[in-house]
N, C-alpha and C. Protein backbone atom coordinates (compact mmCIF):
# COMPACT_ATOMS: atom_id res chain seq x y z
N UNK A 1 0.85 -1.15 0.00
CA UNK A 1 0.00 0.00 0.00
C UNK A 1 0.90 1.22 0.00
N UNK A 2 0.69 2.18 -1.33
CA UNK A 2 1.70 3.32 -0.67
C UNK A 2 0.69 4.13 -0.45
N UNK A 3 1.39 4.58 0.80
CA UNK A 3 0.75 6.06 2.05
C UNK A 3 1.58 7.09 1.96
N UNK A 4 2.09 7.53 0.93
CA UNK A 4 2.62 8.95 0.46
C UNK A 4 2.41 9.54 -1.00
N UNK A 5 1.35 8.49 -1.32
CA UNK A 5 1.55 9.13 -2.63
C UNK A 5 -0.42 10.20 -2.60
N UNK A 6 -0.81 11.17 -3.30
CA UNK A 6 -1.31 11.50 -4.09
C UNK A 6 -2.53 10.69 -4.38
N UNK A 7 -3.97 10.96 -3.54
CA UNK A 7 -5.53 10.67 -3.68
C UNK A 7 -5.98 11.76 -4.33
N UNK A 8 -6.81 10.83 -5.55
CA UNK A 8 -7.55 12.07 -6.22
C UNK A 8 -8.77 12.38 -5.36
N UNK A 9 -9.01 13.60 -4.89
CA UNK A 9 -10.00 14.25 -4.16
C UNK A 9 -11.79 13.95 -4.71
N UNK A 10 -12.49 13.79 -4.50
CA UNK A 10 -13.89 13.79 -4.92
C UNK A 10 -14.31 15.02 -4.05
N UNK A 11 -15.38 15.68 -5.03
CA UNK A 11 -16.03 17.05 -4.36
C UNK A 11 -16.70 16.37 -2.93
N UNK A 12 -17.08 17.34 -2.10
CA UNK A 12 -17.38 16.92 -0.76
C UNK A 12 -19.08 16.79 -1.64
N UNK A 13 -19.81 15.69 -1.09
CA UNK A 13 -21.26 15.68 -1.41
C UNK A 13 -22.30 16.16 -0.14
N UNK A 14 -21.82 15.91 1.27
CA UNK A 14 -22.93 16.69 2.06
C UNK A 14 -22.16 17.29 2.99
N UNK A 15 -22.73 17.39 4.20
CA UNK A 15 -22.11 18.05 5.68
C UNK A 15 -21.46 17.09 6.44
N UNK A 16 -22.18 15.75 5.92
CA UNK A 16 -21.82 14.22 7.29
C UNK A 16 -20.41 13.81 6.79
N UNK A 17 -19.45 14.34 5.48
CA UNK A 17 -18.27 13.84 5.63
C UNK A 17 -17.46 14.84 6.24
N UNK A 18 -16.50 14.56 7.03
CA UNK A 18 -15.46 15.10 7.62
C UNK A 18 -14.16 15.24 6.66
N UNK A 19 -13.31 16.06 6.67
CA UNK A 19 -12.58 16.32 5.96
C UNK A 19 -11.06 16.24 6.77
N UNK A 20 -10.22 14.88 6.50
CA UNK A 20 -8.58 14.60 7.65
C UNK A 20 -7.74 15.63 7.17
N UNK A 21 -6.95 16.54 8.45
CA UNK A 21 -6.09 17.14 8.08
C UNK A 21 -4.85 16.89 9.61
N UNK A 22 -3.92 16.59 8.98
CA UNK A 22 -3.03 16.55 10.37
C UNK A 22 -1.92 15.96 9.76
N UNK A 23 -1.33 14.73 10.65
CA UNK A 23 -0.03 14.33 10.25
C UNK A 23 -0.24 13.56 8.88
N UNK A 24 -1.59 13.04 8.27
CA UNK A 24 -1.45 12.26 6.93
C UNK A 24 -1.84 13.11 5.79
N UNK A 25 -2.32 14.31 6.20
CA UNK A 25 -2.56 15.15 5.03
C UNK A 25 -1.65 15.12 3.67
N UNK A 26 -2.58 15.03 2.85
CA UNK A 26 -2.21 14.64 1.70
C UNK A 26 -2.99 15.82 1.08
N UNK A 27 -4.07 16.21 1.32
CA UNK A 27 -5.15 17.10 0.51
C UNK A 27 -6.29 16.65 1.20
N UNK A 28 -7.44 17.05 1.00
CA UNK A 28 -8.37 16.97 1.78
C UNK A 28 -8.76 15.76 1.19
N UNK A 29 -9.15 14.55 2.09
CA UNK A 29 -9.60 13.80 1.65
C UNK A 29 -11.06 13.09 2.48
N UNK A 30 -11.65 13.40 1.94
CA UNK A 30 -13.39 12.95 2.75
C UNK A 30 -13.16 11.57 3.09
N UNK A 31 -13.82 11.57 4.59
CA UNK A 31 -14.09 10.04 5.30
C UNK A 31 -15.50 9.86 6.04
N UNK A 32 -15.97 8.89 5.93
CA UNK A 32 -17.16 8.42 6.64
C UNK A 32 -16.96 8.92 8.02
N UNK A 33 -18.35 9.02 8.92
CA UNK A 33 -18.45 8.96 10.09
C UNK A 33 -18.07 7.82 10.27
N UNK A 34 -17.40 6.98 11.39
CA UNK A 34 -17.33 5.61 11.93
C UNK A 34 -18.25 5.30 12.93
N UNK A 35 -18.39 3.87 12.65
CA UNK A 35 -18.87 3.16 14.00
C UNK A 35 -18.08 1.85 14.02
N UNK A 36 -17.36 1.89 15.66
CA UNK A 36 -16.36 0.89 15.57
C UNK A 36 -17.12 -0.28 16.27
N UNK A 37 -17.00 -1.47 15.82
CA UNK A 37 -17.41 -2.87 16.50
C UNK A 37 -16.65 -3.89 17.03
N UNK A 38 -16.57 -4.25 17.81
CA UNK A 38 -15.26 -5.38 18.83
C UNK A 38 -16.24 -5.86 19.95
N UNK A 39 -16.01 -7.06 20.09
CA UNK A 39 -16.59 -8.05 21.15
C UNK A 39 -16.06 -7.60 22.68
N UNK A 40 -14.60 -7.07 22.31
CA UNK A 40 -14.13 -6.91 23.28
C UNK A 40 -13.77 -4.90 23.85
N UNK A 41 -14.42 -4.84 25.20
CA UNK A 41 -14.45 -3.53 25.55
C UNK A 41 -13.30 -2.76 25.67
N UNK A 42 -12.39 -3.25 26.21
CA UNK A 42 -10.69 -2.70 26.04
C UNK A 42 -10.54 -2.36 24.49
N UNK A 43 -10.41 -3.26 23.50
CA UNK A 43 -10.41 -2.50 21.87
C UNK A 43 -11.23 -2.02 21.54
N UNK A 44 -12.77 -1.88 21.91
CA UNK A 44 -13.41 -0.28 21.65
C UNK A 44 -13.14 0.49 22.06
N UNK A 45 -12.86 0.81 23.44
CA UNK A 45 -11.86 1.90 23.98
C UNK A 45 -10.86 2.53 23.77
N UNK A 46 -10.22 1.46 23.00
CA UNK A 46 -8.78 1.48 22.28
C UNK A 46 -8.39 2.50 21.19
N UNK A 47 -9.45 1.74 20.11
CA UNK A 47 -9.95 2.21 19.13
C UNK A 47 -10.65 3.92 18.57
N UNK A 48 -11.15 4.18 19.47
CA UNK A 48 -11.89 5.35 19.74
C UNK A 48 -10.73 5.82 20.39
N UNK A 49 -10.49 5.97 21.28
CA UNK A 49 -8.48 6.83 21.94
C UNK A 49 -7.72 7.02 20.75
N UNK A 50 -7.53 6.03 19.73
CA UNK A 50 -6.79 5.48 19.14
C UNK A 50 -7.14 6.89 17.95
N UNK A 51 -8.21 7.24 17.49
CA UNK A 51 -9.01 7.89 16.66
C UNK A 51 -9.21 9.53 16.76
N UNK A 52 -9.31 9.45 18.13
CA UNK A 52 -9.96 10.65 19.17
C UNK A 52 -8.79 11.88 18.70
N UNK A 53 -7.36 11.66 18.46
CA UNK A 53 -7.33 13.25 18.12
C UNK A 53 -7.16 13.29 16.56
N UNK A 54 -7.80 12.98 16.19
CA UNK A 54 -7.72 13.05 14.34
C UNK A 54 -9.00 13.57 14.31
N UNK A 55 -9.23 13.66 12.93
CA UNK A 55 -10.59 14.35 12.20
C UNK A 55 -11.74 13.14 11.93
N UNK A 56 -11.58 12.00 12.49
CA UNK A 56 -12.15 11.06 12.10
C UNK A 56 -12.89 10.81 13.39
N UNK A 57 -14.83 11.14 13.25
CA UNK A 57 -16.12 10.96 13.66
C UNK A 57 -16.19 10.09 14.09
N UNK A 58 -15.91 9.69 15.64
CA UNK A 58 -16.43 7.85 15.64
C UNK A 58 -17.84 8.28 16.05
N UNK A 59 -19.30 7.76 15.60
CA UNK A 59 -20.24 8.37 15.84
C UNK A 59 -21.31 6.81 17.02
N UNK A 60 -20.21 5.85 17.36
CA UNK A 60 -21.01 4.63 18.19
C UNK A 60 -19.94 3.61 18.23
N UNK A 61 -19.92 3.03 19.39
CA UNK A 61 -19.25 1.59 19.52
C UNK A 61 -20.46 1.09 20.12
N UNK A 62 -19.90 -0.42 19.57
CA UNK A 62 -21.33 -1.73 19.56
C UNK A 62 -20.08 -2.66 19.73
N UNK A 63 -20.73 -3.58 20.50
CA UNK A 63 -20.22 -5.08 20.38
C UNK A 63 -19.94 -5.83 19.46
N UNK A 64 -20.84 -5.95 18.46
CA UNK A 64 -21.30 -7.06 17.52
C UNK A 64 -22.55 -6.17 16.55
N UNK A 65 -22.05 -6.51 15.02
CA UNK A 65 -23.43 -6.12 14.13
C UNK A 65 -24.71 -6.52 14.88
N UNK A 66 -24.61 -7.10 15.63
CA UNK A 66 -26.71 -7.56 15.97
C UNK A 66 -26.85 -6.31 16.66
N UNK A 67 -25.86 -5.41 17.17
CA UNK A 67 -26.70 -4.26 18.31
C UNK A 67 -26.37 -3.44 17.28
N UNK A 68 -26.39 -3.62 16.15
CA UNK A 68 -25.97 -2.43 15.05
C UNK A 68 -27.80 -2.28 14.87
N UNK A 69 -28.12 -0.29 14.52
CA UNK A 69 -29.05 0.02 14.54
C UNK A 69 -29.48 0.29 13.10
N UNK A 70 -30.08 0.03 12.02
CA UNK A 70 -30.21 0.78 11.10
C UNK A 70 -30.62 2.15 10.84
N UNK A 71 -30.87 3.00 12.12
CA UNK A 71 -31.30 4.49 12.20
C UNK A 71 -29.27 5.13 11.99
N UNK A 72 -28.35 4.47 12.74
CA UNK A 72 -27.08 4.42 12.60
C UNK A 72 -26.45 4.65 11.56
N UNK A 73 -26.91 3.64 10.68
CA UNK A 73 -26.14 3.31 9.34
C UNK A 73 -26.78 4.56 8.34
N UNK A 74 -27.81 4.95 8.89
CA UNK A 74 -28.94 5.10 7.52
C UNK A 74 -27.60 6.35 6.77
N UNK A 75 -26.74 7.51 7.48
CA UNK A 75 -25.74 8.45 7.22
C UNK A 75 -25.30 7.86 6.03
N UNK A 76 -25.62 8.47 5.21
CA UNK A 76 -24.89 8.28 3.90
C UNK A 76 -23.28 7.79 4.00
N UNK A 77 -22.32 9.18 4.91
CA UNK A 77 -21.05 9.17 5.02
C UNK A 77 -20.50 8.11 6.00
N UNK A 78 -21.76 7.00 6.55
CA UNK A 78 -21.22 6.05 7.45
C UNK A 78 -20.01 4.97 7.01
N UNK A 79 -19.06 4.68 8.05
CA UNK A 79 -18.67 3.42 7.41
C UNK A 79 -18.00 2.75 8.86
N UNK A 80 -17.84 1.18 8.32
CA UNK A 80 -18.17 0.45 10.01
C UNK A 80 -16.65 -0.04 9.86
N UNK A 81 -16.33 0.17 11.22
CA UNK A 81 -14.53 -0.38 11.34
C UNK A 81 -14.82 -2.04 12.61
N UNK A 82 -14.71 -2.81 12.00
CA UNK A 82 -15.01 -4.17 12.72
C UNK A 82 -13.96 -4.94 13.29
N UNK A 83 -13.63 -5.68 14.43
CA UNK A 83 -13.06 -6.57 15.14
C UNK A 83 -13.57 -7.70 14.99
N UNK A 84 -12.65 -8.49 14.38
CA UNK A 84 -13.23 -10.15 14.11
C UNK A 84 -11.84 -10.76 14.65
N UNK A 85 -12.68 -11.70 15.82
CA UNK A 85 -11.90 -13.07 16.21
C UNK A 85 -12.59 -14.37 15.62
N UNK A 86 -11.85 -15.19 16.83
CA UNK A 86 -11.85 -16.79 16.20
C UNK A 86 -13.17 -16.77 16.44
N UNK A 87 -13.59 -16.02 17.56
CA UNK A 87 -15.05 -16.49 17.78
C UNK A 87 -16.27 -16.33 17.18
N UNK A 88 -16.07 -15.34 16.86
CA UNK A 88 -17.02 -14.18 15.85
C UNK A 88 -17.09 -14.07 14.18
N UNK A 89 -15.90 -14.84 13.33
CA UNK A 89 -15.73 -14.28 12.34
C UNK A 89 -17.17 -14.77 11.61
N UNK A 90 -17.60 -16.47 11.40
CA UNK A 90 -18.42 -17.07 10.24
C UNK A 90 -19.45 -16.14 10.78
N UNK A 91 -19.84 -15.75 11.80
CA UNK A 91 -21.32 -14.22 12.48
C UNK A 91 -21.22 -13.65 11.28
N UNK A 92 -20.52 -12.87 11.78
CA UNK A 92 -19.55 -11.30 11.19
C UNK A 92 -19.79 -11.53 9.38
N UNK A 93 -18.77 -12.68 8.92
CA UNK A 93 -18.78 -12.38 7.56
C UNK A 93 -20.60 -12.24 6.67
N UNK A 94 -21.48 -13.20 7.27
CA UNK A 94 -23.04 -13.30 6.79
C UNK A 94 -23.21 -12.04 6.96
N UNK A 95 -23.11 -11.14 8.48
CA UNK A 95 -23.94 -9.98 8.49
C UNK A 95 -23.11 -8.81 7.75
N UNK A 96 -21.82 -8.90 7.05
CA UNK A 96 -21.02 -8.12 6.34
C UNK A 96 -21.98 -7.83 4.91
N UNK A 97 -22.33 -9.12 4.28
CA UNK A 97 -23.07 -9.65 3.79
C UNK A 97 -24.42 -8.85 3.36
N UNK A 98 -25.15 -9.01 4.42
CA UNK A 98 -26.01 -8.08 4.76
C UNK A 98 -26.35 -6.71 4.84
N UNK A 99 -25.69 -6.43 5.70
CA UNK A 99 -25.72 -4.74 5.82
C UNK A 99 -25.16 -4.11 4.42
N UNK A 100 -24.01 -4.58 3.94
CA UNK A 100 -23.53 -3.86 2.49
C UNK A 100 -24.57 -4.48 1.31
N UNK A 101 -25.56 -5.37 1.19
CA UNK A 101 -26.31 -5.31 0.43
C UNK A 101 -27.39 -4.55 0.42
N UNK A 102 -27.93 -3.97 1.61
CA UNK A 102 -28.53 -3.49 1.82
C UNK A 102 -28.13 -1.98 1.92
N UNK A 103 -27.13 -1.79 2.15
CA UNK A 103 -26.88 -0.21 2.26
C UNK A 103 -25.63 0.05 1.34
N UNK A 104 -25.74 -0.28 0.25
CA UNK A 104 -24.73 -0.01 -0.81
C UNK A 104 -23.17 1.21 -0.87
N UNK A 105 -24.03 2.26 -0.19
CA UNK A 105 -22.93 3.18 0.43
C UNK A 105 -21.90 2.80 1.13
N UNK A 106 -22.09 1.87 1.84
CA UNK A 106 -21.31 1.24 3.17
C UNK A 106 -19.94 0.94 2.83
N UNK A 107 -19.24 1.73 3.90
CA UNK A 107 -17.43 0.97 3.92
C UNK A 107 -17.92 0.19 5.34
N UNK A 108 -16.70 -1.09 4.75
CA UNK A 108 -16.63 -1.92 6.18
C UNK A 108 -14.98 -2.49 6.13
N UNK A 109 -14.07 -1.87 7.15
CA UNK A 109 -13.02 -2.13 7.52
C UNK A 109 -12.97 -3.26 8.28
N UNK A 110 -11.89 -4.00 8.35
CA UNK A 110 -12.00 -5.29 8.74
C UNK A 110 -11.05 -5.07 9.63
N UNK A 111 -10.88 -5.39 11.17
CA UNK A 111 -9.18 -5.83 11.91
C UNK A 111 -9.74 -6.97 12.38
N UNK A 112 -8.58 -8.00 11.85
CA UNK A 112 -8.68 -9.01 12.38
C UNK A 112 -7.33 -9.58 13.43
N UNK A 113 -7.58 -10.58 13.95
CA UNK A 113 -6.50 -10.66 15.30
C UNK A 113 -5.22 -11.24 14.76
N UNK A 114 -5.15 -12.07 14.10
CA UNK A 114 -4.67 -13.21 13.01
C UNK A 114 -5.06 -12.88 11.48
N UNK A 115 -4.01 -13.53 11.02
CA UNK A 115 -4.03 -13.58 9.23
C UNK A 115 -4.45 -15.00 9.17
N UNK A 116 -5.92 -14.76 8.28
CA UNK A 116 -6.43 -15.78 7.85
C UNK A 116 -6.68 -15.82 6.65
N UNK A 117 -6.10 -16.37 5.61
CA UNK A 117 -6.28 -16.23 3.75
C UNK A 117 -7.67 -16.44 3.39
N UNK A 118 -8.44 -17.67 3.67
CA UNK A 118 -9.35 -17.68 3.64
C UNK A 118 -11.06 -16.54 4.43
N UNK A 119 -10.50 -16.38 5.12
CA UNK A 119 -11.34 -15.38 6.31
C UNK A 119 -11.01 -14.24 5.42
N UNK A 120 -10.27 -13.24 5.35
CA UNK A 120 -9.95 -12.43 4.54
C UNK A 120 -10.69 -12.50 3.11
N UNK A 121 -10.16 -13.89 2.40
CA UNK A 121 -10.95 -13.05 0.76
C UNK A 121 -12.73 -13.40 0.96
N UNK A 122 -12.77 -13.84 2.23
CA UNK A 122 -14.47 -14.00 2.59
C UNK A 122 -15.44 -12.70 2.70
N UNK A 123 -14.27 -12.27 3.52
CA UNK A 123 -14.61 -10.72 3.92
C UNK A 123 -14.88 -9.91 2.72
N UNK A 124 -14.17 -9.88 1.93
CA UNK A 124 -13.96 -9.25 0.70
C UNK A 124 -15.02 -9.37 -0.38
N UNK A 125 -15.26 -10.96 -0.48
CA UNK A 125 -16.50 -11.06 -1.54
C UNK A 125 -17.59 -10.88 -0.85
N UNK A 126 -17.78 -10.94 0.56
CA UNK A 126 -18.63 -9.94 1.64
C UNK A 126 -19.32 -8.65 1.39
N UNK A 127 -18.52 -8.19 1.03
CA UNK A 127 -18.48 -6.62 0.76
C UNK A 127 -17.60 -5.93 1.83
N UNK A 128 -16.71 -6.35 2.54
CA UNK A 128 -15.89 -5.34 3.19
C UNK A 128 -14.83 -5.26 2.04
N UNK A 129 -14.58 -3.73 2.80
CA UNK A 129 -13.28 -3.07 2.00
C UNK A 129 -11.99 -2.94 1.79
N UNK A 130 -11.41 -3.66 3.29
CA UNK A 130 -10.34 -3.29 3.93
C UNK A 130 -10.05 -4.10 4.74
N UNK A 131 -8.98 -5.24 4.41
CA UNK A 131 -8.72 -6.20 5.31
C UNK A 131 -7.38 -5.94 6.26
N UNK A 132 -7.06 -5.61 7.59
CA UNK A 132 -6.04 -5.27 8.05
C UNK A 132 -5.86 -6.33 9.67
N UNK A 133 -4.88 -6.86 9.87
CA UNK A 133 -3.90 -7.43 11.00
C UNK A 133 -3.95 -6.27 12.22
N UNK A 134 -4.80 -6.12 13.40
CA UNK A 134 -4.73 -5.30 14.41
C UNK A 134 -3.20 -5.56 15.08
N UNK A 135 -2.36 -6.66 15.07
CA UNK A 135 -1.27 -6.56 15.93
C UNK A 135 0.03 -5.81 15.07
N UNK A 136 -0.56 -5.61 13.64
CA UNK A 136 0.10 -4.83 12.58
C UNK A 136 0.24 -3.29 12.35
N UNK A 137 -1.13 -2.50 12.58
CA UNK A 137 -1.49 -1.40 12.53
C UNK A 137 -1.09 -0.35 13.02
N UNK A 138 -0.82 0.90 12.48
CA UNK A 138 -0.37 2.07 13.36
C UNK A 138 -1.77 2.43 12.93
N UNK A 139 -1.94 3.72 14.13
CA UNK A 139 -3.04 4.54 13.58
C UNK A 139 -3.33 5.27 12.26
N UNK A 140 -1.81 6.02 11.89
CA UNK A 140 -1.27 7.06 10.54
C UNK A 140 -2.34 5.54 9.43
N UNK A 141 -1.50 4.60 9.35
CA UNK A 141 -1.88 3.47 8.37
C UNK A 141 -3.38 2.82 8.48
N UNK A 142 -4.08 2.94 9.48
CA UNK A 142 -5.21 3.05 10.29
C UNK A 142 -6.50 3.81 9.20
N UNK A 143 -5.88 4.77 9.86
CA UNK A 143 -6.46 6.40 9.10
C UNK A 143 -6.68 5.85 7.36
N UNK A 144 -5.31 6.13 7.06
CA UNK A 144 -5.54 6.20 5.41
C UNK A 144 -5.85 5.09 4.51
N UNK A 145 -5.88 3.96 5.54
CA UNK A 145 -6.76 3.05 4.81
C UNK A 145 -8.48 3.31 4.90
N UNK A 146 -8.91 4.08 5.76
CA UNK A 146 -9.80 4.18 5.62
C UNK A 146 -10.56 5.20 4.66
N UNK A 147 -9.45 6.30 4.48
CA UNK A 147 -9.87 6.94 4.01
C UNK A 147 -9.40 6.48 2.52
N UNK A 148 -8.28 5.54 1.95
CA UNK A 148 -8.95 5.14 0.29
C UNK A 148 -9.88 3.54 0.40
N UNK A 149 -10.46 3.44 1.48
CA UNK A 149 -11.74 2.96 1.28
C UNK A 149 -12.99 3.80 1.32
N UNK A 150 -12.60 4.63 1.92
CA UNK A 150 -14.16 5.89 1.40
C UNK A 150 -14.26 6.16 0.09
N UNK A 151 -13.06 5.90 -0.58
CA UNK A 151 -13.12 6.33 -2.15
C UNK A 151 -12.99 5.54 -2.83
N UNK A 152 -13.58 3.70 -2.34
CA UNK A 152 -13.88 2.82 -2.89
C UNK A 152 -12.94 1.99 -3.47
N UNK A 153 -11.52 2.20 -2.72
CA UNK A 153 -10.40 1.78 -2.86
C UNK A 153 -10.36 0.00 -1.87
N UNK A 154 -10.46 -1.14 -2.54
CA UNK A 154 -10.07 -2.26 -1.87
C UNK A 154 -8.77 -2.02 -1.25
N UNK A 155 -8.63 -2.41 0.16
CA UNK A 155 -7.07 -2.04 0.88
C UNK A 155 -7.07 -3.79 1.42
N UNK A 156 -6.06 -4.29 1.27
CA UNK A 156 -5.58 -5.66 2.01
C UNK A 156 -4.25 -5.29 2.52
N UNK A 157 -3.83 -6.33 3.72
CA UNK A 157 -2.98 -6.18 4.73
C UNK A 157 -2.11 -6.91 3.37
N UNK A 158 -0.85 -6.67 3.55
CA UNK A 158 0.62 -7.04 2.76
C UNK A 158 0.42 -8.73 2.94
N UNK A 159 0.57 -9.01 4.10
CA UNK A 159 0.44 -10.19 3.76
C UNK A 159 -0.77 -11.07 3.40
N UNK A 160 -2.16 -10.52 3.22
CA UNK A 160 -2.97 -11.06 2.22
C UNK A 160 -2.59 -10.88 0.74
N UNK A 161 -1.58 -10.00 0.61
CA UNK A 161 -1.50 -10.02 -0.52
C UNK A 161 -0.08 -10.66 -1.38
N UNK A 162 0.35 -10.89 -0.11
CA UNK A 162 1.39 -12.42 -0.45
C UNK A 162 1.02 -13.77 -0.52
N UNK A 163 -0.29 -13.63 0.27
CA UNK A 163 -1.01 -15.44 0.40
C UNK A 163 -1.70 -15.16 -1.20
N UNK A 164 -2.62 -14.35 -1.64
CA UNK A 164 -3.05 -14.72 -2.96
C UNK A 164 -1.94 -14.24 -4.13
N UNK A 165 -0.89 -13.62 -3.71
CA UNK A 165 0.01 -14.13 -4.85
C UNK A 165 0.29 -15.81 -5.37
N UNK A 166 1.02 -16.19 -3.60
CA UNK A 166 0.94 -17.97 -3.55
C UNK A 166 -0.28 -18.29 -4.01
N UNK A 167 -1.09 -18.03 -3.84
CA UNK A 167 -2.77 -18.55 -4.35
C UNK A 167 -3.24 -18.47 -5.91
N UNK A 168 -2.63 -17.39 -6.10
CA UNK A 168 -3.15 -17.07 -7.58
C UNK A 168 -1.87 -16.03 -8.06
N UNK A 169 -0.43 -16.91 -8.78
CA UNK A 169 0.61 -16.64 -9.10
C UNK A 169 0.53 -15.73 -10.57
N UNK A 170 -1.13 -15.67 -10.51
CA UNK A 170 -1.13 -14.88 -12.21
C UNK A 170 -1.72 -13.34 -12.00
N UNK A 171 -1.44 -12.99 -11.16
CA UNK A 171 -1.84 -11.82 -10.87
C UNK A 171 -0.87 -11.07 -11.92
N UNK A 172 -1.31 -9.46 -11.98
CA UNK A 172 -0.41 -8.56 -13.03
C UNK A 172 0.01 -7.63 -12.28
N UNK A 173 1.27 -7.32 -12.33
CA UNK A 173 1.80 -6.37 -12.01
C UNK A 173 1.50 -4.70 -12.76
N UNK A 174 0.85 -4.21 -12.30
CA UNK A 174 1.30 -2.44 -13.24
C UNK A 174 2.50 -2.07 -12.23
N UNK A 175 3.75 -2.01 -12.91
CA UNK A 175 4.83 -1.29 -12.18
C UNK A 175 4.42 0.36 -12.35
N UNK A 176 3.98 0.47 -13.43
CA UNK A 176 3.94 2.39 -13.92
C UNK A 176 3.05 3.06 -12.68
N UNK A 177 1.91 2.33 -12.32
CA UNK A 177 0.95 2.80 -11.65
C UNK A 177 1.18 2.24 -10.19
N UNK A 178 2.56 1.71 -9.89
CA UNK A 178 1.79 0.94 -8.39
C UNK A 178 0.77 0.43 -7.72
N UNK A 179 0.51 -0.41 -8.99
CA UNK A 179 -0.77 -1.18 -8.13
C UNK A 179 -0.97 -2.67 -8.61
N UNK A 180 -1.96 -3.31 -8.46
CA UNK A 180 -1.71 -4.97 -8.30
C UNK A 180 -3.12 -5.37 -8.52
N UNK A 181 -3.47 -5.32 -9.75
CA UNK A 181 -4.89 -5.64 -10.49
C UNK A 181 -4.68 -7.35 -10.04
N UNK A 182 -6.01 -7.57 -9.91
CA UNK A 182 -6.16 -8.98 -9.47
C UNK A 182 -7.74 -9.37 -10.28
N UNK A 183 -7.65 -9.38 -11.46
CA UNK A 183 -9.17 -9.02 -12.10
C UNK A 183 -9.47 -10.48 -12.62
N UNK A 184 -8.36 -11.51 -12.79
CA UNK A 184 -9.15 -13.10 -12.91
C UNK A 184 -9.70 -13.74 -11.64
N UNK A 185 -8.43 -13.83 -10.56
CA UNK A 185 -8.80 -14.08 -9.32
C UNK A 185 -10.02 -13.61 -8.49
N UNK A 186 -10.39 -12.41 -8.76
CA UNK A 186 -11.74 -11.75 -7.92
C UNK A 186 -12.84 -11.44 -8.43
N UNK A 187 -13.30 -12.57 -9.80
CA UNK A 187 -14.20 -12.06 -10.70
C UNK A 187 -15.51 -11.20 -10.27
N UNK A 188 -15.86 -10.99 -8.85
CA UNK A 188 -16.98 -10.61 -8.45
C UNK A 188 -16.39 -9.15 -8.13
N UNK A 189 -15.20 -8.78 -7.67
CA UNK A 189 -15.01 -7.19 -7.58
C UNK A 189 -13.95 -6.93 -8.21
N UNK A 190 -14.08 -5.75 -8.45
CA UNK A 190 -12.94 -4.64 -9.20
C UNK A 190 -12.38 -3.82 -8.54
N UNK A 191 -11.43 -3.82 -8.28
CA UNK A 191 -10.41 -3.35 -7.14
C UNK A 191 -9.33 -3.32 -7.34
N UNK A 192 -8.52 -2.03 -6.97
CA UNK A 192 -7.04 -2.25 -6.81
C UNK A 192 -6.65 -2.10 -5.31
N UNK A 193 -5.11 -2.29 -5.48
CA UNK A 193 -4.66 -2.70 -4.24
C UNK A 193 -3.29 -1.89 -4.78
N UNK A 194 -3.15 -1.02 -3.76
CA UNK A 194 -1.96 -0.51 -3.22
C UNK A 194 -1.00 -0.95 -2.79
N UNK A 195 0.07 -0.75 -3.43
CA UNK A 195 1.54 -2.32 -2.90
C UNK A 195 2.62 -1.25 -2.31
N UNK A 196 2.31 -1.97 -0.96
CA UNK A 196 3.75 -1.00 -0.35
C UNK A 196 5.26 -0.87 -0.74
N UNK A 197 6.06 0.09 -0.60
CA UNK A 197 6.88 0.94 -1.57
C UNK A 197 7.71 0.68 -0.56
């Protein structure tokens, strides 16, 4: 993933996106309100601290999608940052499922505890956006994955994107563009992926 280069901006469309400016500024780049989800109360806490002096809205922490409200989601500029363990994930991926079929707008960030190849491209043909390793993450890298998933940017953790190399060795390289089209392997989405520099 490179995190220094140059997001093309989209005009702001209402009031509910927030606009990041601080240590990742790049240009203004619009992000969803959040609502963060974790089973566990220490990483919602975390998470939200973790968030709290940036420009980024956490607007609810929930446990689990079932206490997710649809009056919540209904924000156009919403998008859901999720905690999946061993315990939770086959839940999680159905109601991923769900909610992004139903609310088409929707980003859904993924941290998961562990790298799981399979769990990961689940997530993905799910409809989440953004598969990332919580014992991996800085906040800076945090941030700007979320924000080129507001702009409909697929983001995977580096090493998902070494397991479906091993998985699917026919991937294409664009060296010119830095990026890593994967368009036989993922026939259901169109996505690039940002390859760290």
């Amino acid at each position: 993933m490179i995190l220094d280069e140059q997001v093309p901006i989209p005009p702001k469309e209402n009031e509910n996106q927030v606009t990041l400016q601080g240590p990742m500024d790049h240009g203004s780049v619009p992000i969803a309100r959040v609502i963060i989800i974790d089973p566990n109360a220490i990483t919602l806490s975390g998470l939200s601290h973790l968030l709290a002096d940036t420009d980024v809205h956490v607007i609810a922490e929930v446990p689990s999608l079932d206490k997710l409200d649809d009056e919540i989601v209904e924000a156009k500029s919403c998008m859901i940052l999720i905690g999946i363990d061993e315990s939770n994930s086959a839940l999680t991926l159905s109601q991923i499922a769900y909610w992004t079929q139903s609310h088409a707008q929707l980003r859904i960030v993924i941290l998961s505890n562990k790298f799981n190849f399979p769990e990961a491209f689940d997530a993905i043909r799910a409809g989440a956006s953004c598969c990332l390793l919580k014992s991996d993450i800085t906040r800076d890298v945090l941030v700007r994955s979320m924000e080129l998933s507001s702009l409909g940017v697929v983001v995977f953790a580096s090493e998902l994107l070494d397991a479906l190399e091993d998985h699917a060795p026919v991937a294409e390289i664009d060296a010119q563009n830095h990026r890593q089209v994967f368009s036989q392997q993922l026939p259901q989405i169109e996505s690039e992926t940002f390859l760290q520099s």
